[in-house]
N, C-alpha and C. Protein backbone atom coordinates (compact mmCIF):
# COMPACT_ATOMS: atom_id res chain seq x y z
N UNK A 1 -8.82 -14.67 25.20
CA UNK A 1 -8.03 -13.48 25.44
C UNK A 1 -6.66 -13.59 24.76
N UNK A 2 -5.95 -15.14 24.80
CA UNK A 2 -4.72 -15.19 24.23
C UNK A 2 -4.77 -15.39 23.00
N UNK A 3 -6.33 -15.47 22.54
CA UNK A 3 -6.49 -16.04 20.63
C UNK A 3 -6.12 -14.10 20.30
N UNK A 4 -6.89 -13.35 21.20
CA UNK A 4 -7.25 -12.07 20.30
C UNK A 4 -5.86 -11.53 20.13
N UNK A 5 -5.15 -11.57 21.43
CA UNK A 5 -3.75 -11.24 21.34
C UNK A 5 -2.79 -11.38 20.17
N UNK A 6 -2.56 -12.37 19.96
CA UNK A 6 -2.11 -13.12 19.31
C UNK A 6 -2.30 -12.81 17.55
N UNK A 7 -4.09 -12.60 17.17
CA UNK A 7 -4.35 -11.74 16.06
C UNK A 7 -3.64 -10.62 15.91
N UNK A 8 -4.10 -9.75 17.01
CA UNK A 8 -3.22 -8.47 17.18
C UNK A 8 -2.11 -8.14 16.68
N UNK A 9 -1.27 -9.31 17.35
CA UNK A 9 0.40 -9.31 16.96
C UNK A 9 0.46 -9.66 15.25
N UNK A 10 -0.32 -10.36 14.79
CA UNK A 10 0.08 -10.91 13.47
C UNK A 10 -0.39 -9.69 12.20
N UNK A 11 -0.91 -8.96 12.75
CA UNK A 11 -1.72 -7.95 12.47
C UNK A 11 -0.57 -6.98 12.54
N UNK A 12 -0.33 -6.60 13.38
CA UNK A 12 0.95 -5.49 13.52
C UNK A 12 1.95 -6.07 12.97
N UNK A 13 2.21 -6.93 12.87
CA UNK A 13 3.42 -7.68 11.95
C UNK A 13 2.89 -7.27 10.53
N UNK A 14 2.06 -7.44 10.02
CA UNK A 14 1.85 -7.25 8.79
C UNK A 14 2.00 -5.48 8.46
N UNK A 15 1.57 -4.96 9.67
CA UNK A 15 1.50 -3.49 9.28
C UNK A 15 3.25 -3.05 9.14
N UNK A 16 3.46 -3.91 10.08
CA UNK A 16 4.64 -2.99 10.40
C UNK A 16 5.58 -3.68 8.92
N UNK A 17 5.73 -4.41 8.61
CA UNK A 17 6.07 -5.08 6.94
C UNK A 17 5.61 -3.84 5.78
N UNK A 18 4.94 -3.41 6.64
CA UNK A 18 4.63 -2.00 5.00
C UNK A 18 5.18 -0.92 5.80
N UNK A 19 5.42 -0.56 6.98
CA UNK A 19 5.77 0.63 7.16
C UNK A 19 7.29 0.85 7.07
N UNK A 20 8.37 -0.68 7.29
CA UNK A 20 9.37 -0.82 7.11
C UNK A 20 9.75 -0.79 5.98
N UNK A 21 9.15 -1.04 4.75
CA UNK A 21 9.51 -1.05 3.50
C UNK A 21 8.86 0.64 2.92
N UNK A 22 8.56 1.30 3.30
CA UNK A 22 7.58 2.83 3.04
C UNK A 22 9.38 3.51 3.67
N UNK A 23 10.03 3.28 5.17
CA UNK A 23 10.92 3.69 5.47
C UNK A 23 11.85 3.42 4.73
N UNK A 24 11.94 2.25 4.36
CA UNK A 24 12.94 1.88 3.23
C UNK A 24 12.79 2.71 2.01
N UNK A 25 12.15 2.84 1.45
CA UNK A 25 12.55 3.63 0.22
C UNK A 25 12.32 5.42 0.64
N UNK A 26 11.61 5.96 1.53
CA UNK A 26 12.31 7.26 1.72
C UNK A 26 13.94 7.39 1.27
N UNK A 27 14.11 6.14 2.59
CA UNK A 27 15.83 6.28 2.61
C UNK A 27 16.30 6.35 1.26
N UNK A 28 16.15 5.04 0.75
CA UNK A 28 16.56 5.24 -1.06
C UNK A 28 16.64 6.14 -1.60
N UNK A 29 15.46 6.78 -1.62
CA UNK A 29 14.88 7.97 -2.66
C UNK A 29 15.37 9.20 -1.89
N UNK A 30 15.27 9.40 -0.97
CA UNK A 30 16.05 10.90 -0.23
C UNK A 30 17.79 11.17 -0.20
N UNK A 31 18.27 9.35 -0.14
CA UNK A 31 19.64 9.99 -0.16
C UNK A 31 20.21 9.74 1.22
N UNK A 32 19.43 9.56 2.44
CA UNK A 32 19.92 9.62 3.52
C UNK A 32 21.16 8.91 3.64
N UNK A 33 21.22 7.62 3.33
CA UNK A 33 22.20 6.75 3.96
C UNK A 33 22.97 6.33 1.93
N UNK A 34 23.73 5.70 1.94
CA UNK A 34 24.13 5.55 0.72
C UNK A 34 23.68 4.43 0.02
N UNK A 35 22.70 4.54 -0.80
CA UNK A 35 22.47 3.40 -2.01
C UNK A 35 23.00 2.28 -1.81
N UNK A 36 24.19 1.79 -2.02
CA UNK A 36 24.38 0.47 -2.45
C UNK A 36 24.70 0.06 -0.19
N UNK A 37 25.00 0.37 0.14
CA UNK A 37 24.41 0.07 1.80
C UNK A 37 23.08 -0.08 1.81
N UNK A 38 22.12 0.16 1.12
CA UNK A 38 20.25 0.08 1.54
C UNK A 38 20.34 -0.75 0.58
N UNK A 39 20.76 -1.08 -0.71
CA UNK A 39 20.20 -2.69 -1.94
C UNK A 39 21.26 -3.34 -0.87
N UNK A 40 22.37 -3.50 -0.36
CA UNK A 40 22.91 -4.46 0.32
C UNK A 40 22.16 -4.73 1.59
N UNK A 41 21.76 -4.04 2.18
CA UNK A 41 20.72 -4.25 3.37
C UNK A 41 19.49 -4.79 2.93
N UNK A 42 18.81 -4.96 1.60
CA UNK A 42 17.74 -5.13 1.23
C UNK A 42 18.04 -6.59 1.26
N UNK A 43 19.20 -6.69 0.33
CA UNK A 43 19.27 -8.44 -0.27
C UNK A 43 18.71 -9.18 1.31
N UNK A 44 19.40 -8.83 2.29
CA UNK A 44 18.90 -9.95 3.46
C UNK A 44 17.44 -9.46 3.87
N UNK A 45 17.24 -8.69 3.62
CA UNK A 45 15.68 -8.38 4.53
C UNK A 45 14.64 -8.89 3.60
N UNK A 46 14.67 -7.74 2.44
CA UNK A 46 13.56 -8.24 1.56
C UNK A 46 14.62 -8.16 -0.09
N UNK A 47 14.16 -9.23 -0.49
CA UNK A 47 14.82 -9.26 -1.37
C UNK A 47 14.42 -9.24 -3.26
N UNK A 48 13.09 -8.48 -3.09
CA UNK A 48 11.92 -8.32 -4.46
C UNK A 48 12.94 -7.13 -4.40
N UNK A 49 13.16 -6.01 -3.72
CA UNK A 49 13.76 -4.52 -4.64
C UNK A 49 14.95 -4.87 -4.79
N UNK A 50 15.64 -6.10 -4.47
CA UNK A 50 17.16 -6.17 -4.98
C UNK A 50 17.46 -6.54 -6.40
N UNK A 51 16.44 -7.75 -6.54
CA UNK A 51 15.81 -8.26 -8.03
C UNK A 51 15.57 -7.34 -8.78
N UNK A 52 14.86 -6.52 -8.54
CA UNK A 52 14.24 -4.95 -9.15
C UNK A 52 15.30 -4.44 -9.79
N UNK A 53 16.17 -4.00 -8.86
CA UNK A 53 17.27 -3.03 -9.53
C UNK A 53 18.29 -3.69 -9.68
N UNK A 54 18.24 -4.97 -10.08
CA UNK A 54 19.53 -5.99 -10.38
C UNK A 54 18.91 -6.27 -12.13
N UNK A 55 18.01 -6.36 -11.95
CA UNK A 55 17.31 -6.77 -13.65
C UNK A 55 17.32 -5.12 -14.60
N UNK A 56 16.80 -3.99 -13.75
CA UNK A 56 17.02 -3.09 -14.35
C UNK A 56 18.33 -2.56 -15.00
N UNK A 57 19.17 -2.81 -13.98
CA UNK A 57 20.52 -2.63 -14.84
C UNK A 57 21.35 -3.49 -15.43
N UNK A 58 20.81 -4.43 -15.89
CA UNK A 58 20.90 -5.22 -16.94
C UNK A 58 20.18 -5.77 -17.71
N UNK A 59 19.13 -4.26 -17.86
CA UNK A 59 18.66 -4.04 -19.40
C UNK A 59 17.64 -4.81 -19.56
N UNK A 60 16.98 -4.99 -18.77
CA UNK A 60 15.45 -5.31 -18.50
C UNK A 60 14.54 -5.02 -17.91
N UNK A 61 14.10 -3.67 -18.68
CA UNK A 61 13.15 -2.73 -18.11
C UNK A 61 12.10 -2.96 -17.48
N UNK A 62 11.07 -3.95 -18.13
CA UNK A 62 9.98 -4.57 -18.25
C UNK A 62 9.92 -4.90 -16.78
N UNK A 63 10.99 -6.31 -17.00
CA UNK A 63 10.75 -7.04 -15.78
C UNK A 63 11.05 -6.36 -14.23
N UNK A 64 12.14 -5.24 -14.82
CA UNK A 64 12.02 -4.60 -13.42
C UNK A 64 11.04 -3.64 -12.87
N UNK A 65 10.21 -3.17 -13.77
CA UNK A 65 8.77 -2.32 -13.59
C UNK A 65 7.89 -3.49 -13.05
N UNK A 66 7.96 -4.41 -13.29
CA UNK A 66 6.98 -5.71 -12.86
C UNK A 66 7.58 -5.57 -11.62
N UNK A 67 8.36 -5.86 -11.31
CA UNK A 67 8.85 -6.36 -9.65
C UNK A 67 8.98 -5.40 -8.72
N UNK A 68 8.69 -3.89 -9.42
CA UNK A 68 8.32 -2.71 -8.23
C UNK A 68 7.12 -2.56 -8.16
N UNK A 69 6.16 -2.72 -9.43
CA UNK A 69 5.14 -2.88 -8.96
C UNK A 69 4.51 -3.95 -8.24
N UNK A 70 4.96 -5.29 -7.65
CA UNK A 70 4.66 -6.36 -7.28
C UNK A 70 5.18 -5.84 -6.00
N UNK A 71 6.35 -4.72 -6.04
CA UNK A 71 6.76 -3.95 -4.30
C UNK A 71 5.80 -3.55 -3.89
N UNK A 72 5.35 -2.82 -4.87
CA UNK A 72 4.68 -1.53 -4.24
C UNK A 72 3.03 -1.93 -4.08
N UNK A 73 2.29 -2.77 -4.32
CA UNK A 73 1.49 -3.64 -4.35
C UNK A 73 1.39 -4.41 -2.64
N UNK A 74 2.64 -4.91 -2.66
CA UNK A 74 2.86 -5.74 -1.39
C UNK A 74 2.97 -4.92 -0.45
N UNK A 75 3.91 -3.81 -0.26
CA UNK A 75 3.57 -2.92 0.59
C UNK A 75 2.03 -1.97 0.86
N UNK A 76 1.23 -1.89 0.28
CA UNK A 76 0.19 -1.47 -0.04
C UNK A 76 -0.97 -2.39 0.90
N UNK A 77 -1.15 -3.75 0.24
CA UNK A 77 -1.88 -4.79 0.97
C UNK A 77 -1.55 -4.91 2.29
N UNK A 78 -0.04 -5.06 2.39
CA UNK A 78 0.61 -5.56 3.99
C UNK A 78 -0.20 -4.48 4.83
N UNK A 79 0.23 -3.52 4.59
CA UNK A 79 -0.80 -2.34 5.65
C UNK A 79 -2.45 -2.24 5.21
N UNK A 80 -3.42 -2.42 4.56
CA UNK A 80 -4.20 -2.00 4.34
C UNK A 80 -4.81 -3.73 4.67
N UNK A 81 -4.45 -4.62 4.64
CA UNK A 81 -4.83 -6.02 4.86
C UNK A 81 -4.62 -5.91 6.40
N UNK A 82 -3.17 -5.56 7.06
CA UNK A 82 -3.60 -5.24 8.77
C UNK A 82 -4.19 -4.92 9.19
N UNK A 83 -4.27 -3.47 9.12
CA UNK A 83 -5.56 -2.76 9.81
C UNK A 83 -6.69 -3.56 9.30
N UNK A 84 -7.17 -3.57 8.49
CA UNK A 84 -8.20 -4.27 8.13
C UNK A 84 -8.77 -5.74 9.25
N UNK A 85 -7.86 -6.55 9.43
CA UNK A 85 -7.45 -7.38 10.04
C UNK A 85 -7.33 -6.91 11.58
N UNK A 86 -6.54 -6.01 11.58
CA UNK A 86 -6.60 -5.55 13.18
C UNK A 86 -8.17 -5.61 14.25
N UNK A 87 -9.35 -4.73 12.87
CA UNK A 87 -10.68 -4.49 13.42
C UNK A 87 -11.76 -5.76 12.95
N UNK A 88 -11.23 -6.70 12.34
CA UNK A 88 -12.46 -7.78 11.71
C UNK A 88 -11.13 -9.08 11.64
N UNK A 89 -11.43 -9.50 12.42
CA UNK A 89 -10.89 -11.33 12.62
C UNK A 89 -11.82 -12.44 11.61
N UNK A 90 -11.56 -11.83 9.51
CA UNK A 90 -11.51 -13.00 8.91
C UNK A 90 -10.42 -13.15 8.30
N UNK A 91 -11.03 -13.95 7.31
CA UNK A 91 -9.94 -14.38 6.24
C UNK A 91 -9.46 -13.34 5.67
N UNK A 92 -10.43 -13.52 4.45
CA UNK A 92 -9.39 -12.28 3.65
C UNK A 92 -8.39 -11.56 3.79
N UNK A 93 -8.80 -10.16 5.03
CA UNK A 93 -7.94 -9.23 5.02
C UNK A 93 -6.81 -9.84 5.55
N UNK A 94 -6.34 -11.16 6.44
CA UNK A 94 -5.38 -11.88 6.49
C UNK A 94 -4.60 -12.32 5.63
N UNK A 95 -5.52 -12.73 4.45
CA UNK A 95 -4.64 -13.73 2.99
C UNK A 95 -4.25 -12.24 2.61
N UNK A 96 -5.01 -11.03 2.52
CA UNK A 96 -4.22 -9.93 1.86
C UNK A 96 -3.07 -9.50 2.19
N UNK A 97 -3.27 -9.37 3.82
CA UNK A 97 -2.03 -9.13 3.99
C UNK A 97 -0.83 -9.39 4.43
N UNK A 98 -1.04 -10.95 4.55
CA UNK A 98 -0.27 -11.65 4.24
C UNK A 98 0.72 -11.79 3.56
N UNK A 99 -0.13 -11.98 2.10
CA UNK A 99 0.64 -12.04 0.73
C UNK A 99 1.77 -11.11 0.33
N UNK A 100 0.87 -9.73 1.12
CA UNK A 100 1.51 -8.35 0.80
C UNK A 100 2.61 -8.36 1.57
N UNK A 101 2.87 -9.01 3.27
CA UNK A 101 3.92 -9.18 3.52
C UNK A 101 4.66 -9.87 3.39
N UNK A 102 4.16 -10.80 2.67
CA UNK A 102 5.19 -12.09 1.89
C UNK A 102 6.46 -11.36 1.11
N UNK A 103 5.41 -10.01 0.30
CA UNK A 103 6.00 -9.94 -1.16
C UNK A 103 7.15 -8.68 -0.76
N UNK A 104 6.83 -8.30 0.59
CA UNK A 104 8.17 -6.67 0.82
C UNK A 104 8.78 -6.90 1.55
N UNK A 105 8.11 -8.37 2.97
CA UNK A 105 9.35 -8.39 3.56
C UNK A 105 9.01 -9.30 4.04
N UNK A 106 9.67 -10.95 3.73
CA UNK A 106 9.37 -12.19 3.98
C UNK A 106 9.41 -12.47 5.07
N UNK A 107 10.23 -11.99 6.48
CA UNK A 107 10.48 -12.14 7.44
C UNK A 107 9.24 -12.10 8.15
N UNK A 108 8.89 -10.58 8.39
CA UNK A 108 7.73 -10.82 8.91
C UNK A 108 6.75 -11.41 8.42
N UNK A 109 5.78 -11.81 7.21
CA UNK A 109 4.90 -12.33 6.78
C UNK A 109 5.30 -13.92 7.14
N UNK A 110 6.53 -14.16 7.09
CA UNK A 110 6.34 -15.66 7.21
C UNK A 110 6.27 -15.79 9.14
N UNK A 111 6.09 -14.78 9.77
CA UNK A 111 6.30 -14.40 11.42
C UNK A 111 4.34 -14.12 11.51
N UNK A 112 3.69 -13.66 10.69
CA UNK A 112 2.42 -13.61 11.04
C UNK A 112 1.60 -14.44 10.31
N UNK A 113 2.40 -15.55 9.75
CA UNK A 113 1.51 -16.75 9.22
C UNK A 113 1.71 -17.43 10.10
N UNK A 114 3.02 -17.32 10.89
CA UNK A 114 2.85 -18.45 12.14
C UNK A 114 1.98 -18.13 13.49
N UNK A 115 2.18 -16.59 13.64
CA UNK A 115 1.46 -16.16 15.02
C UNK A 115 -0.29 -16.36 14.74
N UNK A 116 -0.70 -16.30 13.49
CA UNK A 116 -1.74 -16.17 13.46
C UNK A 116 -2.61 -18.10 13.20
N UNK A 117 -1.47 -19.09 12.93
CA UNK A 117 -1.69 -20.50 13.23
C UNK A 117 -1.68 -20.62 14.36
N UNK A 118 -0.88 -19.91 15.42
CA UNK A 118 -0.67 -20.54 16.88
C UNK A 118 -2.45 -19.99 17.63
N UNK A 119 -2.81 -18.84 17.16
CA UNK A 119 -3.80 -18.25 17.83
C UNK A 119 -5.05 -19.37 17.11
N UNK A 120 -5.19 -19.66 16.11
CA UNK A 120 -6.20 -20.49 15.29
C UNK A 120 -6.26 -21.73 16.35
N UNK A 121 -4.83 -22.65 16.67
CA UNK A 121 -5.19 -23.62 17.50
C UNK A 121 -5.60 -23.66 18.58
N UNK A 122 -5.43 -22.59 19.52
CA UNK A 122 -5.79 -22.12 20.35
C UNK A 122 -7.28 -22.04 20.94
N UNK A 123 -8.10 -22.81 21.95
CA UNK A 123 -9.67 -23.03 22.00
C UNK A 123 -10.24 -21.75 22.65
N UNK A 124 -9.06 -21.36 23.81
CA UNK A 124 -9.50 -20.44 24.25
C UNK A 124 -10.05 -18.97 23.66
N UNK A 125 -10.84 -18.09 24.32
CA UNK A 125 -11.74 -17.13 23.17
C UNK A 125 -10.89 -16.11 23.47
């Protein structure tokens, strides 16, 4: 009962890693709050879109199209690897979305690599 739990949580951690970064760039892109307050809020949270638009404006297009798409990728998996994960307790959709929350918002992904070791050691069903 405390293994399934425990999935659960690492699972919603991962989802919620894409839905926080999906809120994050509304904000960006709408205007709500002011730009350089959301890349300054980014650097500590997740710090791939700070890279992004730190390389872009200094004239390295390339690499900063690489590192939004490596955003937008990670946000993508993080939720679609949860749910996934939420309804089928294997691997995969774990390493997916995992990775994916590695790559938008390290905090939590490195929070549901641990919840989801504590539930693994765990004998009980």
């Amino acid at each position: 009962m405390v293994k399934k739990r425990l999935l659960r949580i690492a699972a919603i951690l991962m989802i919620g890693a894409g839905v926080f970064n999906i809120l994050f760039l509304v904000m960006a892109i709408s205007g709500i709050v002011d730009i350089k307050a959301v890349i300054g809020f980014s650097w500590v949270i997740s710090p791939l879109p700070y890279f992004g638009v730190a390389t872009g404006f200094t004239g390295r297009p390339v690499i900063s199209n690489i590192l939004a798409f490596a955003y937008l990728t990670g946000i993508l998996a993080s939720i679609t690897g949860g749910i996934i994960f939420l309804f089928k307790n294997t691997v995969v959709p774990w390493l997916i979305g995992t990775i994916g929350a590695l790559l938008c918002l390290p905090l939590l992904g490195i929070a549901s690599v641990v919840v989801t070791a504590l539930s693994r050691s765990r004998s009980d069903g």
